[in-house]
Each structure stands twice: as structure tokens, then as C-alpha cells.
PDB file of N, CA and C in Angstrom:
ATOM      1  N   UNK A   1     182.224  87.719  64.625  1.00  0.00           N
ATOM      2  CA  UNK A   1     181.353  87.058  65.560  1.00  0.00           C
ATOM      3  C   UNK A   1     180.113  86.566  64.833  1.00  0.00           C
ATOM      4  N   UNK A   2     179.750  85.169  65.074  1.00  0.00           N
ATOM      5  CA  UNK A   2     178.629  84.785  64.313  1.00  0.00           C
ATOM      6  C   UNK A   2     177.448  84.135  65.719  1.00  0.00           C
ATOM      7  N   UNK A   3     176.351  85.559  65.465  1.00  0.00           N
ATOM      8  CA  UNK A   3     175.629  84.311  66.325  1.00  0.00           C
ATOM      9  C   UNK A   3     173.929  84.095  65.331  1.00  0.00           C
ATOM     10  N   UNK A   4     173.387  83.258  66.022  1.00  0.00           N
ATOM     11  CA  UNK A   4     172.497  82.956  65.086  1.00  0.00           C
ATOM     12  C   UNK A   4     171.434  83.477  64.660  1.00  0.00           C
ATOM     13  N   UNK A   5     171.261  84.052  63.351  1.00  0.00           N
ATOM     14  CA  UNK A   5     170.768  85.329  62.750  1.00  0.00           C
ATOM     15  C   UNK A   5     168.709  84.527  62.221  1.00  0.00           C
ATOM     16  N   UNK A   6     168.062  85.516  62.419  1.00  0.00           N
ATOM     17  CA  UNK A   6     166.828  85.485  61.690  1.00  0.00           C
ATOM     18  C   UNK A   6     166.753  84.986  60.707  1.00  0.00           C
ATOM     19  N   UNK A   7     167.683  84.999  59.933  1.00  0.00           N
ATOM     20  CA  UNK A   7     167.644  84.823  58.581  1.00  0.00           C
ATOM     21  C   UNK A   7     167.894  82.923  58.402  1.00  0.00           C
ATOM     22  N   UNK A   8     169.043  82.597  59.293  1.00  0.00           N
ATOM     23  CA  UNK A   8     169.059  81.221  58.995  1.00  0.00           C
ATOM     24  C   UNK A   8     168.729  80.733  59.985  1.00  0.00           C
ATOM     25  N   UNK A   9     167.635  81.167  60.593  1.00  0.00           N
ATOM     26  CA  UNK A   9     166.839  79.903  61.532  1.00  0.00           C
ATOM     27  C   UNK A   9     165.596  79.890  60.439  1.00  0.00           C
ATOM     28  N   UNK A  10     165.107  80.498  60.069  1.00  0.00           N
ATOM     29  CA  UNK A  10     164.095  80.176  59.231  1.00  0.00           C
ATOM     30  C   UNK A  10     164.250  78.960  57.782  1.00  0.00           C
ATOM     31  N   UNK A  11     165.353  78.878  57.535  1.00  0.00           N
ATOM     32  CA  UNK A  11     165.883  77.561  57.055  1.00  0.00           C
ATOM     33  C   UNK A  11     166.391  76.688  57.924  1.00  0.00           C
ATOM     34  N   UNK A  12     166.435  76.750  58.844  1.00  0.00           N
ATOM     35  CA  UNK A  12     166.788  75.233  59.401  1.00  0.00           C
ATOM     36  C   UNK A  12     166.047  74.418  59.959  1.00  0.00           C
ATOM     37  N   UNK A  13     166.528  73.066  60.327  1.00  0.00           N
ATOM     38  CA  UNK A  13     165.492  72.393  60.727  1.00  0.00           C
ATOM     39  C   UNK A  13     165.015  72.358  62.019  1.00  0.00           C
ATOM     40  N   UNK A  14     163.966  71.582  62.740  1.00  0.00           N
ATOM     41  CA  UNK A  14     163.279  71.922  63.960  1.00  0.00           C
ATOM     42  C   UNK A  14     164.073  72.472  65.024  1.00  0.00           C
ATOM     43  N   UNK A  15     164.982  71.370  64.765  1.00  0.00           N
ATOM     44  CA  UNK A  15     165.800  70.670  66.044  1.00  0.00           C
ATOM     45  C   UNK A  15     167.024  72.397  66.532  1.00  0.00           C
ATOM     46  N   UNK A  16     167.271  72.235  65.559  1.00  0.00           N
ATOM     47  CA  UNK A  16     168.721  73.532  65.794  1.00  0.00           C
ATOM     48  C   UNK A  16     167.629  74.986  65.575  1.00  0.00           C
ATOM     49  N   UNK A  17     166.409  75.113  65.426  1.00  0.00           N
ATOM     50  CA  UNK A  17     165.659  76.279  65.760  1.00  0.00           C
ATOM     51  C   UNK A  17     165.165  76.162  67.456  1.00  0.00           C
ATOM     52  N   UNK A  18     164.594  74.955  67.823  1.00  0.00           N
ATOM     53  CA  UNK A  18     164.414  74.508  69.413  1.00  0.00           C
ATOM     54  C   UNK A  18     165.565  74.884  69.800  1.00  0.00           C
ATOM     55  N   UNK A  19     166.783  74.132  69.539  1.00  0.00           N
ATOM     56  CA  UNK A  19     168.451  74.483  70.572  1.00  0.00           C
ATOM     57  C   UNK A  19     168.290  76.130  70.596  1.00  0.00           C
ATOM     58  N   UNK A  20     168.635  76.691  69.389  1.00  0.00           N
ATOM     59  CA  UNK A  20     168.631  77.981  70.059  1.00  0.00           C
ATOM     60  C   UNK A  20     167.826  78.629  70.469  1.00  0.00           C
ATOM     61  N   UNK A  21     166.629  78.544  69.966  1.00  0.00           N
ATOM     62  CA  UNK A  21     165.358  79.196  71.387  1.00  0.00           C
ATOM     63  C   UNK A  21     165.831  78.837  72.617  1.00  0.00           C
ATOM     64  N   UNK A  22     165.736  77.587  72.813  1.00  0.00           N
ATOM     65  CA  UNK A  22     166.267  77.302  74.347  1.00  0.00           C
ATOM     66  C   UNK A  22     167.296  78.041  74.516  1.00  0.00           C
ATOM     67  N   UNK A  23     168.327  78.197  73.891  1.00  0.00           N
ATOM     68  CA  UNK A  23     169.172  78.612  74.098  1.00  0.00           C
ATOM     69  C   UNK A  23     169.288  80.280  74.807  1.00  0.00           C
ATOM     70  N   UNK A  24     168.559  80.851  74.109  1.00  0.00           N
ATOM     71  CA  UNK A  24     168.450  82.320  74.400  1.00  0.00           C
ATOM     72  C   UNK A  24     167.124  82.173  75.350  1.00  0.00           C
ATOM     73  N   UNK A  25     166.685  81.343  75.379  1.00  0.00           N
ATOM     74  CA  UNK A  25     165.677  81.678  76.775  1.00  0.00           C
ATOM     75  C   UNK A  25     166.116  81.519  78.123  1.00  0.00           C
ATOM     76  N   UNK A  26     167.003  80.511  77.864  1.00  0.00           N
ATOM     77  CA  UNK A  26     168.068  80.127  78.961  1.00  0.00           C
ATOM     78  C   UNK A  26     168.777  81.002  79.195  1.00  0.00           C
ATOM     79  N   UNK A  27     169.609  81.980  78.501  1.00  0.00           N
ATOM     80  CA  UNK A  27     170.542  82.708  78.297  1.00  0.00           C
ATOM     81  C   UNK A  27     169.669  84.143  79.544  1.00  0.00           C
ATOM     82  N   UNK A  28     168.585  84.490  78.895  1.00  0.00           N
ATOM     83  CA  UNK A  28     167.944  85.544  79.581  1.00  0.00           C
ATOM     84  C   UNK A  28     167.037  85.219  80.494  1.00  0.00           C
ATOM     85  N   UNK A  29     166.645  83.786  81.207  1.00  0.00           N
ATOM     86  CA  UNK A  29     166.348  83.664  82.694  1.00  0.00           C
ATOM     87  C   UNK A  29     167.126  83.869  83.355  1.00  0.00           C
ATOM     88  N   UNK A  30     168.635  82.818  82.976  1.00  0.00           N
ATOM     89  CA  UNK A  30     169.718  83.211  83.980  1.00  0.00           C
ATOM     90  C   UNK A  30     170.734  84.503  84.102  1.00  0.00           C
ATOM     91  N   UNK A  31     169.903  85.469  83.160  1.00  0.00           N
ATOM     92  CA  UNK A  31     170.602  87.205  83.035  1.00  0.00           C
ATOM     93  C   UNK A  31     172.606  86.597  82.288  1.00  0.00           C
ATOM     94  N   UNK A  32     172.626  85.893  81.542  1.00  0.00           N
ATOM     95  CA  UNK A  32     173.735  85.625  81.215  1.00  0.00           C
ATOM     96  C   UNK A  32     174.188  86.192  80.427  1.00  0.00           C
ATOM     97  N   UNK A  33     175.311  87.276  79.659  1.00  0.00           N
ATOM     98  CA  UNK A  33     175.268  87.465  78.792  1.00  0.00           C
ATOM     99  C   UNK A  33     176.662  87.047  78.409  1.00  0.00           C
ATOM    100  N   UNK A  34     177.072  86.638  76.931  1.00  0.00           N
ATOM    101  CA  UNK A  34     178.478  85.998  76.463  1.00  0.00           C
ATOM    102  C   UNK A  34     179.182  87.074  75.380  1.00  0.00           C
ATOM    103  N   UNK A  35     178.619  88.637  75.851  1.00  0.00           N
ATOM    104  CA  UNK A  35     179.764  89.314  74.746  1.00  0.00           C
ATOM    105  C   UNK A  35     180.243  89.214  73.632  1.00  0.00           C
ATOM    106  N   UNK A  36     181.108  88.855  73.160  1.00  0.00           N
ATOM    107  CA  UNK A  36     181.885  88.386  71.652  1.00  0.00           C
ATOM    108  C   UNK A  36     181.946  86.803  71.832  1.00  0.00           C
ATOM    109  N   UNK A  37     182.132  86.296  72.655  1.00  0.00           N
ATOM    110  CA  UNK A  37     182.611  84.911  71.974  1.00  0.00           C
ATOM    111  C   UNK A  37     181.248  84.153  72.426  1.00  0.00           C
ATOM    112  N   UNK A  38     180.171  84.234  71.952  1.00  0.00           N
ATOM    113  CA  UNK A  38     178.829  83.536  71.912  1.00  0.00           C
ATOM    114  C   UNK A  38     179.368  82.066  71.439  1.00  0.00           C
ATOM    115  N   UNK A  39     178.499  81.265  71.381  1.00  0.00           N
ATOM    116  CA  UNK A  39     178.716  80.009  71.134  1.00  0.00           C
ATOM    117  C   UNK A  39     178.386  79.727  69.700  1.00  0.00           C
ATOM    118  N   UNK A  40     178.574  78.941  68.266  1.00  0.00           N
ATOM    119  CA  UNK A  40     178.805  79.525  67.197  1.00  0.00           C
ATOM    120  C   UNK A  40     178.221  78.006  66.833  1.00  0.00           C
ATOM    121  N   UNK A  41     178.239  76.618  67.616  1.00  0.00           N
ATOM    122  CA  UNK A  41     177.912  75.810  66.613  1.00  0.00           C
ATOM    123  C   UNK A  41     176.421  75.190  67.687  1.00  0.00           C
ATOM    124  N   UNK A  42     176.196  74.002  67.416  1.00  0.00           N
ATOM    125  CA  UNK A  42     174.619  73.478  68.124  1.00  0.00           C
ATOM    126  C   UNK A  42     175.581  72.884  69.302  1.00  0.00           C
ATOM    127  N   UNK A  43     176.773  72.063  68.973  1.00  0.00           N
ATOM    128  CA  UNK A  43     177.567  71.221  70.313  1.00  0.00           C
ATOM    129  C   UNK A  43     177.801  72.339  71.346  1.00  0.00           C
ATOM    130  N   UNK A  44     178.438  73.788  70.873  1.00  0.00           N
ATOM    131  CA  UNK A  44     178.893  74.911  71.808  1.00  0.00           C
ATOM    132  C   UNK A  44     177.621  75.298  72.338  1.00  0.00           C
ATOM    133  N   UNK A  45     176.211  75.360  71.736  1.00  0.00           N
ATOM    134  CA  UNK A  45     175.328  75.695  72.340  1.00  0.00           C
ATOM    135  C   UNK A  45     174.596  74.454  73.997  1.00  0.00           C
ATOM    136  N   UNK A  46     174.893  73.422  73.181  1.00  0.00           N
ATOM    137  CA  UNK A  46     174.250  72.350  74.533  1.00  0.00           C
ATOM    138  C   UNK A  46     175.135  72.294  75.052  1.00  0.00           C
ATOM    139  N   UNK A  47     176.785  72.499  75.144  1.00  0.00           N
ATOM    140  CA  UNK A  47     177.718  72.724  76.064  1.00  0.00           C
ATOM    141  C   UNK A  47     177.403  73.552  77.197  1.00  0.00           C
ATOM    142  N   UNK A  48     177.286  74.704  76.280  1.00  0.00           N
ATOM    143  CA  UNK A  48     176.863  75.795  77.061  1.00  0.00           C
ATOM    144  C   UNK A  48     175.278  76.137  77.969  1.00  0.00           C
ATOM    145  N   UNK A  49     174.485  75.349  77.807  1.00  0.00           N
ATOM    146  CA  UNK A  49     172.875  75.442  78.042  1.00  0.00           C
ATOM    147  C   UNK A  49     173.350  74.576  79.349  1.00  0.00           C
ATOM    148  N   UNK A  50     174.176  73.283  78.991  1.00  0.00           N
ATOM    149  CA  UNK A  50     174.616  72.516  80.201  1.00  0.00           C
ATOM    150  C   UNK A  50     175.487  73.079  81.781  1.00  0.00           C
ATOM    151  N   UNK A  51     176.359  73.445  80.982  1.00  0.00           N
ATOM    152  CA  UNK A  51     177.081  74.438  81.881  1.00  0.00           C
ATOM    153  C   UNK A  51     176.097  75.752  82.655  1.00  0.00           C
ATOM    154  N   UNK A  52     175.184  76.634  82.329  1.00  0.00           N
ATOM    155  CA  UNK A  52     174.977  77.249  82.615  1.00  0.00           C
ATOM    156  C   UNK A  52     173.474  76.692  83.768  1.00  0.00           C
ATOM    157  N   UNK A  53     173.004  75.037  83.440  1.00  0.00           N
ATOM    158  CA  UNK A  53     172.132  74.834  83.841  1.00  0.00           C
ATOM    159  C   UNK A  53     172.779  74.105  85.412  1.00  0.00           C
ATOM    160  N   UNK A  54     174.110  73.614  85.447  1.00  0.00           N
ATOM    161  CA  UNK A  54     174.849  73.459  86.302  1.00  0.00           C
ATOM    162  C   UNK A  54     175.382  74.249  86.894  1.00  0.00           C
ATOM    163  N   UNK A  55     175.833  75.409  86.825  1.00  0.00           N
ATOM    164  CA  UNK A  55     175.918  77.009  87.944  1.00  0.00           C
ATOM    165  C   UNK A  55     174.613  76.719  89.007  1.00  0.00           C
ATOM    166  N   UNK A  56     173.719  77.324  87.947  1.00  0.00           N
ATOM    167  CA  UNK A  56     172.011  77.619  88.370  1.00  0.00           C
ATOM    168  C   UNK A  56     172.137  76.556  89.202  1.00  0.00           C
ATOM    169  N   UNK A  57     172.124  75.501  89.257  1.00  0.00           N
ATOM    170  CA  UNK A  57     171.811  74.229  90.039  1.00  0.00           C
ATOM    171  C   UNK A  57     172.715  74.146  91.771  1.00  0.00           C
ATOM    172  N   UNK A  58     174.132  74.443  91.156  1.00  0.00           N
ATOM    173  CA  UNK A  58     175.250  74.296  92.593  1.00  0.00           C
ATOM    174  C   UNK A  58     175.088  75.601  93.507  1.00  0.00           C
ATOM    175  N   UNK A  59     174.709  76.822  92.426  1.00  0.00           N
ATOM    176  CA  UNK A  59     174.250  78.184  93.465  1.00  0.00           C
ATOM    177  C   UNK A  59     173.057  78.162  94.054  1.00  0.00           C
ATOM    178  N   UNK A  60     171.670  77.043  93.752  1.00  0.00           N
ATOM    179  CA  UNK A  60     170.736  76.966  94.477  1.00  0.00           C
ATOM    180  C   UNK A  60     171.158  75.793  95.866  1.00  0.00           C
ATOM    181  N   UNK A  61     171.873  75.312  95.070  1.00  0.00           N
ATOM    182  CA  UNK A  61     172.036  74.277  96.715  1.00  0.00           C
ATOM    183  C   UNK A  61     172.693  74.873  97.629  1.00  0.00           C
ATOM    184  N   UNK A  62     173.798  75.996  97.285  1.00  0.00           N
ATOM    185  CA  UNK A  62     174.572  76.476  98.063  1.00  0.00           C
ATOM    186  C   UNK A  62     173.623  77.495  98.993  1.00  0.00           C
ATOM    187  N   UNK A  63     172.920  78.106  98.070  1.00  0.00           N
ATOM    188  CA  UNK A  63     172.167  79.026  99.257  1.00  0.00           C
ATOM    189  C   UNK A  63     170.694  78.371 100.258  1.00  0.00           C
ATOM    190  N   UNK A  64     170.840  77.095  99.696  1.00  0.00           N
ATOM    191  CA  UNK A  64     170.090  76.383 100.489  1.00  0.00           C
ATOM    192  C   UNK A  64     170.703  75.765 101.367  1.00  0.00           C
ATOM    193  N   UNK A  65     171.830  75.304 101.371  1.00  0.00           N
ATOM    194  CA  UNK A  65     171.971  74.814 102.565  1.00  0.00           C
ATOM    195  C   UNK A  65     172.871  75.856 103.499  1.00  0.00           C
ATOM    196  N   UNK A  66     173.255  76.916 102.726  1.00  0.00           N
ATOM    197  CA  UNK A  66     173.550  78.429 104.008  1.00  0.00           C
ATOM    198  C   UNK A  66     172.694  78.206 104.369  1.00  0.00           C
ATOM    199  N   UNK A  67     170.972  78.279 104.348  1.00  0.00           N
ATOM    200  CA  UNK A  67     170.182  78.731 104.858  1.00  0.00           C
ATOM    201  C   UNK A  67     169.672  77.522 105.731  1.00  0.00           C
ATOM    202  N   UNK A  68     170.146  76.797 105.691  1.00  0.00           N
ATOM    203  CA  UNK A  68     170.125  75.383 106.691  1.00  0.00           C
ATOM    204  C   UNK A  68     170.729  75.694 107.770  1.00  0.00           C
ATOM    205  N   UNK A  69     171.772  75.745 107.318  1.00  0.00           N
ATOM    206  CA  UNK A  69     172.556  75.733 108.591  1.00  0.00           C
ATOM    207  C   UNK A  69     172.857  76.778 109.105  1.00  0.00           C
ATOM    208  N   UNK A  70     172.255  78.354 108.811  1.00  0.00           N
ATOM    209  CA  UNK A  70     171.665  79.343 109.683  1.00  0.00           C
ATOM    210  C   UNK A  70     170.581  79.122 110.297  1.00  0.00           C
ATOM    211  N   UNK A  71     169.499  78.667 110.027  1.00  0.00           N
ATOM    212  CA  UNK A  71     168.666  78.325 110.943  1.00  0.00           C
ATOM    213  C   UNK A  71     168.698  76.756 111.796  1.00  0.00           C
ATOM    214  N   UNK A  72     169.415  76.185 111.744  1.00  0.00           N
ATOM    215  CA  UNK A  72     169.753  75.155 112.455  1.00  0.00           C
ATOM    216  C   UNK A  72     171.059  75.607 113.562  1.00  0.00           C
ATOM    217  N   UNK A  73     172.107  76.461 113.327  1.00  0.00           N
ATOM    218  CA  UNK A  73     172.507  76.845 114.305  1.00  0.00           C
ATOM    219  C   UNK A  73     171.975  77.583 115.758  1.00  0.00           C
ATOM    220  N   UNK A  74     170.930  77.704 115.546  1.00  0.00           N
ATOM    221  CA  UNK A  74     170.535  78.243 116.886  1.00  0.00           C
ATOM    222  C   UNK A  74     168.671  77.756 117.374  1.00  0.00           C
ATOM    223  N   UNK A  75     169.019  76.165 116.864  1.00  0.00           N
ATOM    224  CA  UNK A  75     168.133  75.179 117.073  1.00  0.00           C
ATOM    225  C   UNK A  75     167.403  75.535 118.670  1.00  0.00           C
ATOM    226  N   UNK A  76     168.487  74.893 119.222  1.00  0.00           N
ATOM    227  CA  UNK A  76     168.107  74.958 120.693  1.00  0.00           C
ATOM    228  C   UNK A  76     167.280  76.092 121.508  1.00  0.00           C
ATOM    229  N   UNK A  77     167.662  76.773 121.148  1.00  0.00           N
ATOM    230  CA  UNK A  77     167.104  78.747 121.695  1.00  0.00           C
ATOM    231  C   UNK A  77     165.770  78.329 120.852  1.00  0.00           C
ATOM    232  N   UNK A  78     165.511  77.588 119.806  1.00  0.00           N
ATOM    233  CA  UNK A  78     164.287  78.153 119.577  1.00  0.00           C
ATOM    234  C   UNK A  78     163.377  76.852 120.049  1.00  0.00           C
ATOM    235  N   UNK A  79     163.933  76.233 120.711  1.00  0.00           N
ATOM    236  CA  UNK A  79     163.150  74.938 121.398  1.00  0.00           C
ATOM    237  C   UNK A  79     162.868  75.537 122.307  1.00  0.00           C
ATOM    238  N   UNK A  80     163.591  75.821 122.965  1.00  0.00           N
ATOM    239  CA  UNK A  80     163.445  76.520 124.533  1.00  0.00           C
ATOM    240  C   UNK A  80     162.437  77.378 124.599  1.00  0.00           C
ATOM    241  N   UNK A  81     162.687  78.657 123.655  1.00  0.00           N
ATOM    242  CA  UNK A  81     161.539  79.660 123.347  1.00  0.00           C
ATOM    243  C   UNK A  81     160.161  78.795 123.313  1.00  0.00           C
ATOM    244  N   UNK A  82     160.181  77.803 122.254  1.00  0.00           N
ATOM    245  CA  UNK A  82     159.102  77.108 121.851  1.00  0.00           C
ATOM    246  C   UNK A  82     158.179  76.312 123.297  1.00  0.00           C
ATOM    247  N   UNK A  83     159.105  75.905 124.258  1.00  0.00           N
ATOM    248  CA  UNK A  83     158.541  75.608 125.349  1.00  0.00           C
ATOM    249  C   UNK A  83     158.359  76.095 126.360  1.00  0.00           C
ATOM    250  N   UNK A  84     158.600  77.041 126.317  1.00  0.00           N
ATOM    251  CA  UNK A  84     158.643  78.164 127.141  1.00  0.00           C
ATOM    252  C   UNK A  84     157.068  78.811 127.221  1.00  0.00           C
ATOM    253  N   UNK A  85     156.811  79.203 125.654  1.00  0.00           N
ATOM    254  CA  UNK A  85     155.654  79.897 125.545  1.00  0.00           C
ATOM    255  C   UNK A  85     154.052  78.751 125.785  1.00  0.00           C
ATOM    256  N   UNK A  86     154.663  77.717 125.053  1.00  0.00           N
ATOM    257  CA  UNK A  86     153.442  76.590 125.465  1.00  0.00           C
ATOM    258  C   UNK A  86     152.900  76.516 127.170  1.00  0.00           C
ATOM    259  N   UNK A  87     154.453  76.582 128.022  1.00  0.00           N
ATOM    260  CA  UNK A  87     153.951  76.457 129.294  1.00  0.00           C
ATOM    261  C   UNK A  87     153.212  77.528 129.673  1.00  0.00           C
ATOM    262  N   UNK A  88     153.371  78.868 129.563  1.00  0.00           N
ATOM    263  CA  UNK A  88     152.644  80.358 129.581  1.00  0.00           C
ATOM    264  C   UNK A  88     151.296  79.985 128.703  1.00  0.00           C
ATOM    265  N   UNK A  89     151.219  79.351 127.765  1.00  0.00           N
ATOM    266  CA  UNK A  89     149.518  79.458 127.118  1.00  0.00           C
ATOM    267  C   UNK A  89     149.460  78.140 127.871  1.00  0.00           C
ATOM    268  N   UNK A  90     149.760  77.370 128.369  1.00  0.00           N
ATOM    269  CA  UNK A  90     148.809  76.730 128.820  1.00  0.00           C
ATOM    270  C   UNK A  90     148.670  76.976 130.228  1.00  0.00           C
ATOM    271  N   UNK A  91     150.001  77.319 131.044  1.00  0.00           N
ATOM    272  CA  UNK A  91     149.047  77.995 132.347  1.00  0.00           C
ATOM    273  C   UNK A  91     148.285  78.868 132.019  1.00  0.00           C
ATOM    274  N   UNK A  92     148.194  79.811 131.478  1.00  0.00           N
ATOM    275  CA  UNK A  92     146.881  80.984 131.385  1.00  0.00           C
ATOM    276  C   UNK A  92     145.461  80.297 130.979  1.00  0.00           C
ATOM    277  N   UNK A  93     145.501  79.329 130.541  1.00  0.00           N
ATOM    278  CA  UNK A  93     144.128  78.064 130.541  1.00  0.00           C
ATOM    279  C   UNK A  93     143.544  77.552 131.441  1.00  0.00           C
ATOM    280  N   UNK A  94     142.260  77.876 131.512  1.00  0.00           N
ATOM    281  CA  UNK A  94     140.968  77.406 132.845  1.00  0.00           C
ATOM    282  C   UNK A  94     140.007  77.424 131.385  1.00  0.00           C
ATOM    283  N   UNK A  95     139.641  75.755 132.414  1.00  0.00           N
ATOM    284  CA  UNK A  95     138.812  75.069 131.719  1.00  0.00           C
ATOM    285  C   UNK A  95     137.162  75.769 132.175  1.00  0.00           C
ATOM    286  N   UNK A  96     136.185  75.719 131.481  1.00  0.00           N
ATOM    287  CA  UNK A  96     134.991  76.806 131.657  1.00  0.00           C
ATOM    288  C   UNK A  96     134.337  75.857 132.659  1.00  0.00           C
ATOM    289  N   UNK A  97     134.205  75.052 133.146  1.00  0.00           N
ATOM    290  CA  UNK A  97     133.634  74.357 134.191  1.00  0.00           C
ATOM    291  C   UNK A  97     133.942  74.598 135.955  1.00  0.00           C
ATOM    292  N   UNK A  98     135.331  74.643 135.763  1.00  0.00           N
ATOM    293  CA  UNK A  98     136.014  74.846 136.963  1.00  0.00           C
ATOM    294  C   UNK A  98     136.115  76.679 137.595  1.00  0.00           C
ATOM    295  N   UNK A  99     135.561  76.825 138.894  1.00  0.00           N
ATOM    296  CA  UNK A  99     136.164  78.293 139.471  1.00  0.00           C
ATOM    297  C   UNK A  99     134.591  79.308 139.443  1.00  0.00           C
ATOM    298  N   UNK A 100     133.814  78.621 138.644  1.00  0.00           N
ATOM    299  CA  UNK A 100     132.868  79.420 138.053  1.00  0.00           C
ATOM    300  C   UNK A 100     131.651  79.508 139.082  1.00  0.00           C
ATOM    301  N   UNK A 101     131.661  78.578 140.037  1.00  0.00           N
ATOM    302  CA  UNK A 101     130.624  78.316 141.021  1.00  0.00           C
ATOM    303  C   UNK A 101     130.001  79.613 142.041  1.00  0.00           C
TER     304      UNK A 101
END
């Protein structure tokens, strides 16, 4: 298993020291871990940075729009509620002019 060692990032150039920083920063926001078969060249690494940035992406929409359409299923009940209580605060309203005589 070769993954990319201390030793030869300090010889290389910018670019493939950036990929794999990103790489492992990416790796441990998204708690990912790849066991033995890590990714071994710079293409397997932006393969992989891609792929993993596309999960992250389809599992945030997914639990966003569960959460849509849990609270949109029971729209109505909360209109009702919603007008319900307006009519109660606003009958309980007297204006300070009126009654006071």
C-alpha cells in the first residue's frame, strides 16, 4: 500500500502537495476512511475528492428535501392553527380609547 508519505511531499511540487492536503482534509471532514486501497496517483486522488464531494452534495439535498416535504405535508393544519390564533389575539384587542369612559 502506498499512500503519500512526509518524505515525498517535501520534494514535490506545489500542485500535488495542495491535491493531497486537500485531499486528506477532505478525507477527514467527510469522516471517510479508504483502508488499504487509498488512492495512489494525483488522477485517483481528484477522482476521488470528486466522488466524495458528490455523495456530500446528493446526501445534503436528500435530507433537504425529506425535510421539505415533512413540513409541507401538513401545510394546511398549520394555516388553520395560524388563523385561528390571529383571530383569538385579535379579539382579545381593545383599543385604549374605547370602553374607558
Amino acid at each position: 500500500m502506498f499512500f503519500y508519505s512526509e518524505l515525498l511531499a517535501q520534494h514535490a511540487d506545489w500542485w500535488e502537495q495542495y491535491t493531497w492536503a486537500l485531499f486528506k482534509a477532505l478525507s477527514h471532514m467527510l469522516s471517510i476512511g479508504f483502508g488499504r486501497y487509498a488512492p495512489q496517483s494525483i488522477t485517483d486522488v481528484w477522482l476521488t475528492m470528486i466522488s466524495m464531494l458528490t455523495g456530500a452534495t446528493c446526501y445534503a439535498l436528500f435530507v433537504g428535501h425529506s425535510t421539505t416535504l415533512i413540513q409541507s405535508s401538513d401545510a394546511s393544519r398549520r394555516l388553520y392553527n395560524d388563523k385561528v390564533s390571529l383571530q383569538v389575539h385579535s379579539a382579545s384587542y381593545t383599543p385604549s380609547g374605547l370602553g374607558s369612559e
